[in-house]
N, C-alpha and C. Protein backbone atom coordinates (compact mmCIF):
# COMPACT_ATOMS: atom_id res chain seq x y z
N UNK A 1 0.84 -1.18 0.00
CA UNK A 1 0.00 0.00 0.00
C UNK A 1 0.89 1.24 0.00
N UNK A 2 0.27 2.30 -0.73
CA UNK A 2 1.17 3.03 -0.82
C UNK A 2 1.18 4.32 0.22
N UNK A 3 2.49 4.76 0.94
CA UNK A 3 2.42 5.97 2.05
C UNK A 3 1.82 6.92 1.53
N UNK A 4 0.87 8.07 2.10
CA UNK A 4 0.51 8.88 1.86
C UNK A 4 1.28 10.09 2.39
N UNK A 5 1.26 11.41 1.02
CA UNK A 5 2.60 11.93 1.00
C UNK A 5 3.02 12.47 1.90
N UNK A 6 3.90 12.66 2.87
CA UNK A 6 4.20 13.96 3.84
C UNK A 6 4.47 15.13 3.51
N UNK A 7 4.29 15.90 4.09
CA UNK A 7 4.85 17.39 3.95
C UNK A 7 6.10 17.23 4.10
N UNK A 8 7.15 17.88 3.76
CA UNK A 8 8.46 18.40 4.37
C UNK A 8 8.48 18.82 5.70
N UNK A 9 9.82 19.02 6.17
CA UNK A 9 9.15 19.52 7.60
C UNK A 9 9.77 20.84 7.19
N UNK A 10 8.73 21.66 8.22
CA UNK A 10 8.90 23.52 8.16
C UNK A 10 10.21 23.71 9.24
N UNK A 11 10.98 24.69 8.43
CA UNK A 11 12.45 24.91 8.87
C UNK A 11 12.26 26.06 9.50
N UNK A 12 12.78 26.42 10.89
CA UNK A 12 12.42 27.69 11.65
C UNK A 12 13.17 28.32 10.79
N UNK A 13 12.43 29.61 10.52
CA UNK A 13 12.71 30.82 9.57
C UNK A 13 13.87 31.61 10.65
N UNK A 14 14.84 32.51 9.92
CA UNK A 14 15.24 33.11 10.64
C UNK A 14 14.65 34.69 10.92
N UNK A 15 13.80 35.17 9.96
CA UNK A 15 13.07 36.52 10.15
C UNK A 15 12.03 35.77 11.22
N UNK A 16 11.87 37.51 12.02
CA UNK A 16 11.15 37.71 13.42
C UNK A 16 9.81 37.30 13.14
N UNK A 17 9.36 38.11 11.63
CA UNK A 17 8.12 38.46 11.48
C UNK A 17 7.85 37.28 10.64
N UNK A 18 8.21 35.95 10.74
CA UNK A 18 7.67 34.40 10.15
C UNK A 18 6.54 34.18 10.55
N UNK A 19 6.46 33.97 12.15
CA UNK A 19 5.17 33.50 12.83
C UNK A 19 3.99 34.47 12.47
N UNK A 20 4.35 35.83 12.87
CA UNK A 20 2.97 36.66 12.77
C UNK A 20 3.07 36.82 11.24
N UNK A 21 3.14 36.24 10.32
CA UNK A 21 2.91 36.45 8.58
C UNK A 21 1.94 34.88 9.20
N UNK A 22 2.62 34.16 9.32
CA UNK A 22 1.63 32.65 9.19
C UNK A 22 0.18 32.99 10.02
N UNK A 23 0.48 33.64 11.37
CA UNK A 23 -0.91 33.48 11.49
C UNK A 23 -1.73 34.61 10.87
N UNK A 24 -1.15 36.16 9.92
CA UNK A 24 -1.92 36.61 9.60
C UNK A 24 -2.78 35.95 8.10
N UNK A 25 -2.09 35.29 7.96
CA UNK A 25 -2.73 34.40 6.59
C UNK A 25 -3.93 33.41 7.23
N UNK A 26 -3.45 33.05 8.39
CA UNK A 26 -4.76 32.30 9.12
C UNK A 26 -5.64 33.21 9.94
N UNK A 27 -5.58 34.19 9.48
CA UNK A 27 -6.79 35.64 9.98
C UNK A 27 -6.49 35.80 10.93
N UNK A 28 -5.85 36.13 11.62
CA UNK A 28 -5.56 36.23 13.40
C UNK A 28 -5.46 38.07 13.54
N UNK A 29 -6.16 38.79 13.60
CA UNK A 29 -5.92 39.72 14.13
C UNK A 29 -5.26 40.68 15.12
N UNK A 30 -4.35 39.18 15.94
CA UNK A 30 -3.84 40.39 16.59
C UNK A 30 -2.58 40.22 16.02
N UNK A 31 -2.29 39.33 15.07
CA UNK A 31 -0.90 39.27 14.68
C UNK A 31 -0.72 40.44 13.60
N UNK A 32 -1.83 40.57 12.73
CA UNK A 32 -1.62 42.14 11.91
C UNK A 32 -1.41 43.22 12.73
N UNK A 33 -2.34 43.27 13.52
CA UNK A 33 -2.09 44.47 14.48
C UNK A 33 -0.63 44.71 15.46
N UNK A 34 0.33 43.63 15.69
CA UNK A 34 1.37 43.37 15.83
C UNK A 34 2.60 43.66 14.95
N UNK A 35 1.91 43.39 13.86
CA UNK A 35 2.75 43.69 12.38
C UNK A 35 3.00 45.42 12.13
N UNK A 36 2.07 45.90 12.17
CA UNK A 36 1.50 47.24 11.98
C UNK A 36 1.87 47.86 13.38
N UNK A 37 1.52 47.34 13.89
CA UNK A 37 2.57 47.97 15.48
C UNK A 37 4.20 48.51 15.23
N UNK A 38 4.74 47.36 14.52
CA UNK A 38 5.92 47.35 14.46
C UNK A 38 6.32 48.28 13.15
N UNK A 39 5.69 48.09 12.24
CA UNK A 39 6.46 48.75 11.21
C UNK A 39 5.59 50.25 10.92
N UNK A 40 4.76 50.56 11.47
CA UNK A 40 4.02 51.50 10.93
C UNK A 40 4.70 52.67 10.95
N UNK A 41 5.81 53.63 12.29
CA UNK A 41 6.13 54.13 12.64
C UNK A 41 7.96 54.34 11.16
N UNK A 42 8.33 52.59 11.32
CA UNK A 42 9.33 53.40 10.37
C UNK A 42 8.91 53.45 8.60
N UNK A 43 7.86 52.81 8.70
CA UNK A 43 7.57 52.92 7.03
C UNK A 43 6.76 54.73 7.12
N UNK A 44 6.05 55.12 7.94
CA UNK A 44 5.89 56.54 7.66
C UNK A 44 7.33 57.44 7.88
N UNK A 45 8.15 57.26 8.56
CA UNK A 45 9.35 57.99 8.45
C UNK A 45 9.20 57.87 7.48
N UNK A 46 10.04 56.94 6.69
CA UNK A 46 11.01 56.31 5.21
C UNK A 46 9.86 57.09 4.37
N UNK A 47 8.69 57.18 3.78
CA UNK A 47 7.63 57.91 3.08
C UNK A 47 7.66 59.29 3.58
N UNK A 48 7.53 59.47 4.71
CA UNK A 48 8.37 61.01 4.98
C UNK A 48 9.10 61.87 4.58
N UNK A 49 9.98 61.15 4.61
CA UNK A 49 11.69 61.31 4.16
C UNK A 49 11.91 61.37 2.69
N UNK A 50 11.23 60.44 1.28
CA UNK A 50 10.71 60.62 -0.05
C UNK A 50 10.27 61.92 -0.01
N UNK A 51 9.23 62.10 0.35
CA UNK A 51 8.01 62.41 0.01
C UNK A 51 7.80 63.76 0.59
N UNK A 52 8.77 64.33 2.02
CA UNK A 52 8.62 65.14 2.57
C UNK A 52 7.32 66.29 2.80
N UNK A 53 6.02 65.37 2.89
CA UNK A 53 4.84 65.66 3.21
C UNK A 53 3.93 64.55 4.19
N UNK A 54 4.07 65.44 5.15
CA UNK A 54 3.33 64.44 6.27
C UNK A 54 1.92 63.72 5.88
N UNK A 55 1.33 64.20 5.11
CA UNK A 55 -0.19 63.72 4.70
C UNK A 55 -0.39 63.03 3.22
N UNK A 56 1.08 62.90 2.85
CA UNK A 56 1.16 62.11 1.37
C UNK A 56 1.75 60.99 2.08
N UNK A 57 2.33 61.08 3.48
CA UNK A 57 3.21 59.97 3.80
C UNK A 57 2.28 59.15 4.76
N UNK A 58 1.42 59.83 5.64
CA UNK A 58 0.48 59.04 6.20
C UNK A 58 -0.58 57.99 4.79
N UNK A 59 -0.89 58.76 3.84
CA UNK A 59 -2.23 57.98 2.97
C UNK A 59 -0.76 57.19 2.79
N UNK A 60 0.37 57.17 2.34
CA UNK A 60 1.19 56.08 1.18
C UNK A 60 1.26 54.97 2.90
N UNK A 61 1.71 55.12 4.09
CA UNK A 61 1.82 54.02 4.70
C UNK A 61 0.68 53.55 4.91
N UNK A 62 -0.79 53.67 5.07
CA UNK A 62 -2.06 53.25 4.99
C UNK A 62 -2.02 52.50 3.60
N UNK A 63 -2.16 53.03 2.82
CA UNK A 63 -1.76 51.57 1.51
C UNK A 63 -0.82 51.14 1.39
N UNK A 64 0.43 51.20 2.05
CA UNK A 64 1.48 49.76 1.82
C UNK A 64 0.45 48.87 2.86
N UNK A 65 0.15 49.61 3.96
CA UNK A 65 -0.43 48.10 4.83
C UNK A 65 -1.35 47.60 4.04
N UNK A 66 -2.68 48.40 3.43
CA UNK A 66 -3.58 47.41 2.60
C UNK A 66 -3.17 46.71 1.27
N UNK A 67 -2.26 47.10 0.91
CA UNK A 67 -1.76 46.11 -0.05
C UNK A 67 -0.96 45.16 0.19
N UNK A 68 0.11 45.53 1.31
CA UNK A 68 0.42 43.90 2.01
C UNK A 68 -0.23 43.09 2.55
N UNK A 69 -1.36 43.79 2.86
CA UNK A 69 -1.87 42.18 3.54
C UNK A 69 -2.77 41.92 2.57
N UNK A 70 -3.47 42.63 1.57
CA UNK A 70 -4.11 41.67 0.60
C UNK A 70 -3.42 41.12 -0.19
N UNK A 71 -2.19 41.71 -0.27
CA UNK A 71 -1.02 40.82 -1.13
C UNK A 71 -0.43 39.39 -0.30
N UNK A 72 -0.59 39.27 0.78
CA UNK A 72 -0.20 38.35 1.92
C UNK A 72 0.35 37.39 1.22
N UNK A 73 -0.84 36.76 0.31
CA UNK A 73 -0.96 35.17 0.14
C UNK A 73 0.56 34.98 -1.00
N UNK A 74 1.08 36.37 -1.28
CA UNK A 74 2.58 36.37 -2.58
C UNK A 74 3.71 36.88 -1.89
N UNK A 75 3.60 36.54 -0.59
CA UNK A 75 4.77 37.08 0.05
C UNK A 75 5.13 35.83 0.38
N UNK A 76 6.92 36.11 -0.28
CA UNK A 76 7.68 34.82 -0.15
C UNK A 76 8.17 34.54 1.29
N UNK A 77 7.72 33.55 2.14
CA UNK A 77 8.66 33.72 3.26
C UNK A 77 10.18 33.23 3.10
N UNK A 78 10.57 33.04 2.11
CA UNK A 78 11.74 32.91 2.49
C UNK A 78 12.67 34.09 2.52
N UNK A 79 12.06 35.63 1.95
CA UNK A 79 12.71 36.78 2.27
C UNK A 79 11.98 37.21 3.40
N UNK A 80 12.91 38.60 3.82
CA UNK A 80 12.41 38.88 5.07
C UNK A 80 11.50 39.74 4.95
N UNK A 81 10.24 39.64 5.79
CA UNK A 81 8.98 40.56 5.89
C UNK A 81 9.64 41.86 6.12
N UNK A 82 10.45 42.09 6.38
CA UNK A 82 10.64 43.69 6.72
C UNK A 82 11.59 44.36 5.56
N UNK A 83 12.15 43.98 4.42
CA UNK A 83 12.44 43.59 3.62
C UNK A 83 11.10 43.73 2.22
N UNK A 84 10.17 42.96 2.08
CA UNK A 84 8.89 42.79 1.47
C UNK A 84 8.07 43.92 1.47
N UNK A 85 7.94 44.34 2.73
CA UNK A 85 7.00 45.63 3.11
C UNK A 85 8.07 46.84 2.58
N UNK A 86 8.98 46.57 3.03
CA UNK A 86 9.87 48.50 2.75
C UNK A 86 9.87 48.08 1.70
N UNK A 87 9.81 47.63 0.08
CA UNK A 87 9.86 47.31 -0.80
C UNK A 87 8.12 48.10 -1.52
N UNK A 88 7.52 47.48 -0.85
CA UNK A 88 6.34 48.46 -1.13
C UNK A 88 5.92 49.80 -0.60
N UNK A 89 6.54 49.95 0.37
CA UNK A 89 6.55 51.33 0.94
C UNK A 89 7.24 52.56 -0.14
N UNK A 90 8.95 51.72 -0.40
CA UNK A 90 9.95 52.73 -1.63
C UNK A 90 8.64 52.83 -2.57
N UNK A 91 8.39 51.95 -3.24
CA UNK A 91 7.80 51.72 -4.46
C UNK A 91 6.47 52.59 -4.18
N UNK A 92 5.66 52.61 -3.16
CA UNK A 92 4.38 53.46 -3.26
C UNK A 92 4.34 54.59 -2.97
N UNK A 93 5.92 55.60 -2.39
CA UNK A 93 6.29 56.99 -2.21
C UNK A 93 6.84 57.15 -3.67
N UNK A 94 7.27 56.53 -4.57
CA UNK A 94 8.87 57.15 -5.32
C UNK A 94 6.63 57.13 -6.65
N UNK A 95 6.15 56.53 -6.30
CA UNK A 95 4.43 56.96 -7.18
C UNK A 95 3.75 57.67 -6.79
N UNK A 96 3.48 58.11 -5.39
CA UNK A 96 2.94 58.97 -5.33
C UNK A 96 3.97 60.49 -5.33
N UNK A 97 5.09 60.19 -5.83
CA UNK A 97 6.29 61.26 -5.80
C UNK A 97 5.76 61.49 -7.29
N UNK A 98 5.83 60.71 -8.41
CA UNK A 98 5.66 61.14 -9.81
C UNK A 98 4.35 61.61 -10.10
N UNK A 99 3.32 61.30 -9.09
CA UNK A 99 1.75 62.07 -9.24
C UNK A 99 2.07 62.94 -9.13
N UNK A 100 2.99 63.44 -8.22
CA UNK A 100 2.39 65.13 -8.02
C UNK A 100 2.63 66.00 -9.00
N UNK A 101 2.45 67.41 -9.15
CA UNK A 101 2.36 67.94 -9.51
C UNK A 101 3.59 69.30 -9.34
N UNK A 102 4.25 69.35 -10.44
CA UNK A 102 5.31 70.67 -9.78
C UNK A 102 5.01 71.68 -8.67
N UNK A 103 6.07 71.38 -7.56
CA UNK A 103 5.47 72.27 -6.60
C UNK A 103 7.04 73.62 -6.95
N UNK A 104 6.51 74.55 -5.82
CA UNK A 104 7.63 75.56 -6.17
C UNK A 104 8.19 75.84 -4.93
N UNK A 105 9.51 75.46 -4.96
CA UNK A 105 10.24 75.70 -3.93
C UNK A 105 10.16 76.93 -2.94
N UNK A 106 10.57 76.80 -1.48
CA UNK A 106 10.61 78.17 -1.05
C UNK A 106 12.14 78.49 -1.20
N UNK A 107 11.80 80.14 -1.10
CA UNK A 107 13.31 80.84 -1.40
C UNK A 107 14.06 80.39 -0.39
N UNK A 108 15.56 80.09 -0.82
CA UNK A 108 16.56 79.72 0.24
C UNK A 108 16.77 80.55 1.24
N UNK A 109 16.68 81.67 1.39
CA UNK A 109 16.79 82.95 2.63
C UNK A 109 15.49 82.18 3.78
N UNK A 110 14.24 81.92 2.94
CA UNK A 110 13.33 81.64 3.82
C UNK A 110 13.72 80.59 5.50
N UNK A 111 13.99 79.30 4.33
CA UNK A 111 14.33 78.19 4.52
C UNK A 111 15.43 78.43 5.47
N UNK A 112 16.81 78.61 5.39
CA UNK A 112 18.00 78.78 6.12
C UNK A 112 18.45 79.94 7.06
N UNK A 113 17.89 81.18 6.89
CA UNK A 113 18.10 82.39 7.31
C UNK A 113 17.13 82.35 8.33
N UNK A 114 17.53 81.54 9.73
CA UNK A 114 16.32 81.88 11.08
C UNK A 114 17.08 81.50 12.03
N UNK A 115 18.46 82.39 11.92
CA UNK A 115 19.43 82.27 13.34
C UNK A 115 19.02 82.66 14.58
N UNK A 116 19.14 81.57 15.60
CA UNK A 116 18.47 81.42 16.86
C UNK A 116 19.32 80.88 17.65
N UNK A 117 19.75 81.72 19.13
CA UNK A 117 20.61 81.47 20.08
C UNK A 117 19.94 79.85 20.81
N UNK A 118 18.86 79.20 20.83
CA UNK A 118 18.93 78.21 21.70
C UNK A 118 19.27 77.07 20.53
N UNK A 119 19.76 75.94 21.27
CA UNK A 119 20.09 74.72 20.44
C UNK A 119 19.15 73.86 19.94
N UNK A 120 18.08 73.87 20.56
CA UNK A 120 16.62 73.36 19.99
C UNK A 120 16.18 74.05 18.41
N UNK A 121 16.56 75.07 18.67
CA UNK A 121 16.35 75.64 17.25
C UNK A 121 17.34 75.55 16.42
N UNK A 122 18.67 75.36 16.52
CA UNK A 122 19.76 75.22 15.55
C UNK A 122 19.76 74.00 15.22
N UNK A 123 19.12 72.92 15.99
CA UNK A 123 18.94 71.58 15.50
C UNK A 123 18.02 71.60 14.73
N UNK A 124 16.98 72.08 14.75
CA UNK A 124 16.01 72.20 14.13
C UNK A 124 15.72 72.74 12.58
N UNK A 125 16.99 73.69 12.48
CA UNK A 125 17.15 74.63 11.75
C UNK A 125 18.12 73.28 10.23
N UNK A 126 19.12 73.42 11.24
CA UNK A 126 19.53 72.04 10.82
C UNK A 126 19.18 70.97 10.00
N UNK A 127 18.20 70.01 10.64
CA UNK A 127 17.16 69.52 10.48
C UNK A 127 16.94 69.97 9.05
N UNK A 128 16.07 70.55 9.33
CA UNK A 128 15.58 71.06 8.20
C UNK A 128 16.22 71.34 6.86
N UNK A 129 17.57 72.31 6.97
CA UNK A 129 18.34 72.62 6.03
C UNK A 129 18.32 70.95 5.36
N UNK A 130 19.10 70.03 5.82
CA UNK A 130 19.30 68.66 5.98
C UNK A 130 18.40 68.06 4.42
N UNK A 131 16.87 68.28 5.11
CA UNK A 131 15.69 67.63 4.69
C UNK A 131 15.38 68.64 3.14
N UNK A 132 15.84 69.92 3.28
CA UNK A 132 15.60 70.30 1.99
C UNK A 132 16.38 70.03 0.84
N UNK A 133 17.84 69.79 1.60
CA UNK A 133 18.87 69.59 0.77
C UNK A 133 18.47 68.09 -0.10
N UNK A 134 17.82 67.28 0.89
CA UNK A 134 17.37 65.64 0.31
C UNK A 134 16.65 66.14 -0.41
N UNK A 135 15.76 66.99 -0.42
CA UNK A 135 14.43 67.04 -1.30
C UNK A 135 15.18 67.47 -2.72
N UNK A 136 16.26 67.90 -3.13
CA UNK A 136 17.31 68.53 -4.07
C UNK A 136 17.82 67.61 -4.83
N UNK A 137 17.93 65.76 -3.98
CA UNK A 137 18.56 65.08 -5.04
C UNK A 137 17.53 64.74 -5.78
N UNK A 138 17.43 63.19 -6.73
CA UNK A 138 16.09 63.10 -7.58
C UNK A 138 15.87 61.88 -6.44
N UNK A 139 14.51 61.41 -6.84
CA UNK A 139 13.70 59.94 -6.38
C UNK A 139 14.68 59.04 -5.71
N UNK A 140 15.58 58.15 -6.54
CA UNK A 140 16.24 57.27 -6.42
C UNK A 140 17.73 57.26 -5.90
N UNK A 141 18.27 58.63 -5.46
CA UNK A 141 19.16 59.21 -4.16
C UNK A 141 18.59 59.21 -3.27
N UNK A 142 17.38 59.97 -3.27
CA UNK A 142 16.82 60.31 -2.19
C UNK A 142 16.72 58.77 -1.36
N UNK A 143 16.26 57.61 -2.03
CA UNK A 143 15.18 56.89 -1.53
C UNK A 143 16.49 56.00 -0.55
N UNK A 144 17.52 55.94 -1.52
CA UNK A 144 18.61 55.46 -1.04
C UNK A 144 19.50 55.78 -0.01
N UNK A 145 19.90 57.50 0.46
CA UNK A 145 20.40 57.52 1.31
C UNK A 145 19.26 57.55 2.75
N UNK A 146 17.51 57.60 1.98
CA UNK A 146 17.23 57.56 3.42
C UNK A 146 16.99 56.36 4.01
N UNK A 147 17.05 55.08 2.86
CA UNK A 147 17.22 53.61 3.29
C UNK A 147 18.64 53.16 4.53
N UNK A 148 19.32 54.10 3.87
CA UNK A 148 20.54 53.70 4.45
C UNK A 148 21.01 54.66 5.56
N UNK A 149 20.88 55.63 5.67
CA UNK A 149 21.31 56.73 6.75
C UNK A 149 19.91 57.28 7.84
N UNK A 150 18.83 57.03 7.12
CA UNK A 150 17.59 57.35 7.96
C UNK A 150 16.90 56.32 8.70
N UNK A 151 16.72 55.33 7.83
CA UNK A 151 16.16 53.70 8.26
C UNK A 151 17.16 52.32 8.89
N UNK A 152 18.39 53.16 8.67
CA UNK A 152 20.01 52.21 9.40
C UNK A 152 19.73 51.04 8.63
N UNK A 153 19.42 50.58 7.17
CA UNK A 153 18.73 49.67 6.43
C UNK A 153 20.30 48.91 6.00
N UNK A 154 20.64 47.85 5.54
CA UNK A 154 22.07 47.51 5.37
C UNK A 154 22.11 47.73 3.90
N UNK A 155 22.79 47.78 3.79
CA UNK A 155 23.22 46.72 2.13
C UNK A 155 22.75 46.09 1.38
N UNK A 156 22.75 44.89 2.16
CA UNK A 156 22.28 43.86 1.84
C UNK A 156 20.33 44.10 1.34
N UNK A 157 20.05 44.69 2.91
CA UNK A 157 18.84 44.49 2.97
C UNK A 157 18.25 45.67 1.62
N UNK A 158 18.94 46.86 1.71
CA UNK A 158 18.73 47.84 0.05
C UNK A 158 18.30 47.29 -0.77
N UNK A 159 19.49 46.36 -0.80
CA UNK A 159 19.54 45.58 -2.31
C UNK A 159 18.17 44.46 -2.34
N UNK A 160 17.93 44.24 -1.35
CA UNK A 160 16.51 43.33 -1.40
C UNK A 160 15.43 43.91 -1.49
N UNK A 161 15.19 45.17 -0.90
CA UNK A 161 14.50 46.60 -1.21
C UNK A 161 14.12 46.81 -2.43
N UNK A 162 15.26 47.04 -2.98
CA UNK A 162 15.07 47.54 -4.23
C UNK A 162 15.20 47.09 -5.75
N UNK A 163 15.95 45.65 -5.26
CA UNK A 163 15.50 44.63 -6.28
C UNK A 163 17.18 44.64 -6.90
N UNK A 164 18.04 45.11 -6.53
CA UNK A 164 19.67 45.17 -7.12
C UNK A 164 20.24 44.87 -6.60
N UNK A 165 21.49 44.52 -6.90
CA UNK A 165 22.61 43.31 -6.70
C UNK A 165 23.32 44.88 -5.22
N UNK A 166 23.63 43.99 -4.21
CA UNK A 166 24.56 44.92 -3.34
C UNK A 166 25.74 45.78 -3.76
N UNK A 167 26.72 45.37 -5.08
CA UNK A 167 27.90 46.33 -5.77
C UNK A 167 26.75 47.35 -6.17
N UNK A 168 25.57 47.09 -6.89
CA UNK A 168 24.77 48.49 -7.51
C UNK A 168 24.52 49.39 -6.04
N UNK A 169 23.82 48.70 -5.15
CA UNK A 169 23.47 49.75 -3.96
C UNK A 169 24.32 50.81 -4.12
N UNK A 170 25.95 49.72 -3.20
CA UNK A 170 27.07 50.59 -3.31
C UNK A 170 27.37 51.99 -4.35
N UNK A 171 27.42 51.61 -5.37
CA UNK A 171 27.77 52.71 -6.10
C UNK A 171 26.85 53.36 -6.26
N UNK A 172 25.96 53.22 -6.42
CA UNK A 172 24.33 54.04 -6.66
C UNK A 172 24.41 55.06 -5.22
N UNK A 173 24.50 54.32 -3.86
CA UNK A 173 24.94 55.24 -2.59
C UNK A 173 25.75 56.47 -2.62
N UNK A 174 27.00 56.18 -3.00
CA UNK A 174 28.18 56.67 -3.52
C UNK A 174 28.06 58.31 -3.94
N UNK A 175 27.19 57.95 -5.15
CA UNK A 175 27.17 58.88 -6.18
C UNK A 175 25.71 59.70 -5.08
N UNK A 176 24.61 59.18 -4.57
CA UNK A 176 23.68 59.88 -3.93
C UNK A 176 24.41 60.78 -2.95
N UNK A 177 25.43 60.02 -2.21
CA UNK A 177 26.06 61.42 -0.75
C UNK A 177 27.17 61.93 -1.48
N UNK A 178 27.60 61.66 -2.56
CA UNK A 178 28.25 62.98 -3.02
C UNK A 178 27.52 63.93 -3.67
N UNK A 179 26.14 63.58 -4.26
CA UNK A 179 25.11 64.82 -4.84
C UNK A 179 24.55 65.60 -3.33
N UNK A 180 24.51 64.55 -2.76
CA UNK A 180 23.78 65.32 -1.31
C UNK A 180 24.79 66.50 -0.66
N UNK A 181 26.00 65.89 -0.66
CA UNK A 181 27.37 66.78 -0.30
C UNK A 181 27.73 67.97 -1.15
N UNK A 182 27.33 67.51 -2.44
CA UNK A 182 27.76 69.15 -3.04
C UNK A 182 26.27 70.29 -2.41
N UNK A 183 25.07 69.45 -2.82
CA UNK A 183 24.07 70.56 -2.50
C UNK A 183 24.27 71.24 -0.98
N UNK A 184 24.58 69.97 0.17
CA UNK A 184 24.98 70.70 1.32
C UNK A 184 25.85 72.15 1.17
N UNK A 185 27.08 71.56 0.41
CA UNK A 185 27.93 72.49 0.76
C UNK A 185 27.95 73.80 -0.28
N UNK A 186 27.02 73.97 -1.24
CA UNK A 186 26.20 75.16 -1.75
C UNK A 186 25.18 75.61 -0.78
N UNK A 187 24.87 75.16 0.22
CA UNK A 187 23.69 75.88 1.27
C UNK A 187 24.08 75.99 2.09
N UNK A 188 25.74 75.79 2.64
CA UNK A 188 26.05 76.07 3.82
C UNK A 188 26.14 75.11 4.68
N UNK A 189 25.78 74.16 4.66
CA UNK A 189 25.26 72.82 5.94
C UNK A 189 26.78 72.38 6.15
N UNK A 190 27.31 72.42 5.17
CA UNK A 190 28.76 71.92 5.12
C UNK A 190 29.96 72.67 6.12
């Protein structure tokens, strides 16, 4: 008679977010809400940081979550969920980046010229200079140094991000903080 087939046996994953992907596929609610606990906070940074509009970056992390989890059932576990999701996060800022519509910069005096004796404000000031200067490179600098310098994202993990071999990250990086470095050091930050 013949055995009836076995499964393989399931190999403990080494990503965190293995278990709560399995049971959100088996509807478990508190494991999404666990999920979304965890990443909600840096996928609106990282859309932030693109997108540098708080209310383009709130709607874009509200649809990476509804499209990951209706996408659930095509998420490979053998990459890492955190990995999968920032993958749709880049991808649903760097689109709602090409919707918009030409906006018009403010004048640089505005922006940089608000010297202030306390340090809360020179950080701030800072800050800011910082965030306009990002807004200066194109899409795919931007998205990159804030993968890597804003989100502490590796290499490795970029390159799984964004779908390219780790030597491309590298040089693609490269060339982003030296565009970021000249604009700094035309505005002073330098």
């Amino acid at each position: 008679m013949d055995q009836p087939f076995a499964a393989p046996p399931v190999l403990p994953s080494r990503d965190p977010d293995a278990a709560l992907v399995r049971e959100c596929r088996c509807g478990k609610r508190r494991a999404l809400d666990e999920l979304v606990g965890r990443y909600q906070r840096p996928l609106f940074n990282a859309a932030l940081r693109i997108l540098n509009h708080r209310d383009d970056a709130r709607d874009v992390t509200q649809t990476v979550f509804m499209k990951a989890f209706e996408r659930l059932d095509h998420y490979d576990p053998n990459q890492r969920f955190f990995s999968w999701i920032y993958r749709i996060a880049v991808n649903e800022s760097l689109n709602c980046l090409a919707a918009r519509r030409p906006q018009v910069a403010l004048a640089e005096d505005l922006v940089l010229d608000q010297p202030t004796p306390e340090d809360a404000c020179e950080h701030d000031q800072l800050e800011h200079g910082l965030q306009s200067a990002l807004m200066l490179l194109n899409a795919d600098q931007r998205t990159l140094v804030v993968l890597k310098h804003v989100m502490g994202c590796s290499y490795e993990a970029i390159g799984t991000i964004l779908e390219v071999p780790v030597s491309t990250v590298k040089s693609r990086l490269y060339s982003a903080r030296e565009a970021l470095r000249e604009v700094c050091a035309a505005r002073g930050l330098l």
